[in-house]
Protein backbone atom coordinates (compact mmCIF):
# COMPACT_ATOMS: atom_id res chain seq x y z
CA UNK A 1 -218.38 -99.98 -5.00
CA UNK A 2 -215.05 -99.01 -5.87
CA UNK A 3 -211.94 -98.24 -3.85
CA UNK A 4 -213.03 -94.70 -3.73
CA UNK A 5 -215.05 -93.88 -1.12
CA UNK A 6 -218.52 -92.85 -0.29
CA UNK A 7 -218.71 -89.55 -0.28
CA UNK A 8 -219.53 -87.99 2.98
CA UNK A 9 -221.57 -84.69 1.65
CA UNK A 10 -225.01 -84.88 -0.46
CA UNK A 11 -224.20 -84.49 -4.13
CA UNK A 12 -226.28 -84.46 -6.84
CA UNK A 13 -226.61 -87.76 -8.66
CA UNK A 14 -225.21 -88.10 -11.84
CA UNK A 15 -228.41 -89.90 -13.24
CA UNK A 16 -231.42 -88.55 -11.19
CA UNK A 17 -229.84 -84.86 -10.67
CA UNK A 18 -231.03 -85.85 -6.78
CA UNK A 19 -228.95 -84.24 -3.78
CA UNK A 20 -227.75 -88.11 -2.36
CA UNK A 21 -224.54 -89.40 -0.98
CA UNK A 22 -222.90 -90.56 -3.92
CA UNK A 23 -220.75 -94.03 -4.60
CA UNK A 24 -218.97 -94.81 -7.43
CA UNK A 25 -219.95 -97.40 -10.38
CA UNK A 26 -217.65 -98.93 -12.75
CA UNK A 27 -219.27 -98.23 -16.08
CA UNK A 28 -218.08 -101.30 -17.88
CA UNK A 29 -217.02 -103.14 -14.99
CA UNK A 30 -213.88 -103.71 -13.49
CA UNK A 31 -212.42 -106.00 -15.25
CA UNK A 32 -211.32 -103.63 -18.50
CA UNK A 33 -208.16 -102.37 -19.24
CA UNK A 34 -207.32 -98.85 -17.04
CA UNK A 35 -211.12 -99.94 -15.05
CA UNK A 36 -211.04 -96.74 -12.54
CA UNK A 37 -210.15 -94.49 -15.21
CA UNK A 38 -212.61 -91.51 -15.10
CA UNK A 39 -214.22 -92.24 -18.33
CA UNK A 40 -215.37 -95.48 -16.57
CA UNK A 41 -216.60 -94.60 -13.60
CA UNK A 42 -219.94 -92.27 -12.53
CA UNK A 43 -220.80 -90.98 -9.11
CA UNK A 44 -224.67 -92.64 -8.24
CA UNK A 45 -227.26 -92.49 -5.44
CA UNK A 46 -227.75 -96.07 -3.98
CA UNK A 47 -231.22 -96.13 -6.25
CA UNK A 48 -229.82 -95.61 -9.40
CA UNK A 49 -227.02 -97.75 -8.72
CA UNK A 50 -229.59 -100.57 -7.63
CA UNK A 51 -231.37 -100.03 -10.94
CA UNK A 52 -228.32 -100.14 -12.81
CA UNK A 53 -227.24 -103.72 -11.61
CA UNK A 54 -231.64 -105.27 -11.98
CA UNK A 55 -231.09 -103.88 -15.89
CA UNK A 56 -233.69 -100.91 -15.29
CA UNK A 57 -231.22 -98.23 -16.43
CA UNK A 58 -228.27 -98.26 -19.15
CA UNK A 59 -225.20 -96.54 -19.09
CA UNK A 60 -223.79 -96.11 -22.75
CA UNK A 61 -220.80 -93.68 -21.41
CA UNK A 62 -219.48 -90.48 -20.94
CA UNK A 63 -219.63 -88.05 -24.14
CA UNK A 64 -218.16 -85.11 -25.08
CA UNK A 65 -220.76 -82.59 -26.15
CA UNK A 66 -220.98 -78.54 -26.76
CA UNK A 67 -221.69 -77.91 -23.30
CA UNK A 68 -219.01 -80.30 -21.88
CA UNK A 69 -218.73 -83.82 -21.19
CA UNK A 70 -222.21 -85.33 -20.93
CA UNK A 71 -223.42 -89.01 -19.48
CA UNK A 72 -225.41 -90.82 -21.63
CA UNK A 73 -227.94 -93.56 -20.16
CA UNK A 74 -231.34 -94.48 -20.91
CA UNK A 75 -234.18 -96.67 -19.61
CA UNK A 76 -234.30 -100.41 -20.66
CA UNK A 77 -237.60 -99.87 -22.45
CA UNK A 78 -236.10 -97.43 -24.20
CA UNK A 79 -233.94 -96.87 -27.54
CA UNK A 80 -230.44 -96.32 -27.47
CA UNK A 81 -229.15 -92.95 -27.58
CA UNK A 82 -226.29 -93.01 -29.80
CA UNK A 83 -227.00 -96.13 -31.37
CA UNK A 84 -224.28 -98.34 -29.59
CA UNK A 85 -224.11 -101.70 -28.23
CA UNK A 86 -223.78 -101.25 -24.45
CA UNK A 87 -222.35 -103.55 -22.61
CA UNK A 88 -224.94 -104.27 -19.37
CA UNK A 89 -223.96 -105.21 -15.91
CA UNK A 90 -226.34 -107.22 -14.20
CA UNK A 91 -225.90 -108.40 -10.89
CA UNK A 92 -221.99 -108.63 -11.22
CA UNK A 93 -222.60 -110.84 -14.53
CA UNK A 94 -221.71 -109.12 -18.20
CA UNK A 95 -224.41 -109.49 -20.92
CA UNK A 96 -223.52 -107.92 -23.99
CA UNK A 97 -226.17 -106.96 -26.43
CA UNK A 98 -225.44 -107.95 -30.24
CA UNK A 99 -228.22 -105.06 -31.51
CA UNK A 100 -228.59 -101.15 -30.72
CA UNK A 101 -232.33 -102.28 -29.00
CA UNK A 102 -231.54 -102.31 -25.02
CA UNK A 103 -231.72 -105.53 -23.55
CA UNK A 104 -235.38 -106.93 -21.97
């Protein structure tokens, strides 16, 4: 969790829409340059957060879209959204996928 704290009202979760209380995940990690910029970070429930770091669910970013700025994720068993190579956080430990197919 970052240095921001956990919020202390339920929120809905950025990933599952669910009302939660919310932390804060680095979306490429913390070890980039400008790490708790807003573009890389994403209030989560505890679940999704869990799921992120066992691989279950991939973050590609935040995009800009018609209706605003969007977050893009999918499932690992998935395809890729918009085609890029996300970089996947498992466990604390960077894997970086060389294709746009998610990792297994």
């Amino acid at each position: 969790m970052s240095r921001r704290k956990k919020k202390k009202v339920k929120l809905p979760c950025e990933i599952c829409k669910g009302e939660h209380f919310l932390s804060t995940h680095h979306i490429q990690g913390r070890d980039v340059p400008n790490c708790n910029h807003s573009s890389n970070l994403v209030d989560i429930c505890d679940n999704c957060h869990r799921e992120i770091h066992m691989g279950e669910i991939i973050i590609e970013g935040w995009f800009q879209t018609t209706g605003g700025k969007e977050l893009i994720w999918y499932n690992k068993n998935e395809k890729s959204l918009t085609g890029e190579s996300a970089k996947v956080h498992i466990f604390g430990e960077k894997r970086e996928s060389d294709s746009t197919e998610p990792p297994d």
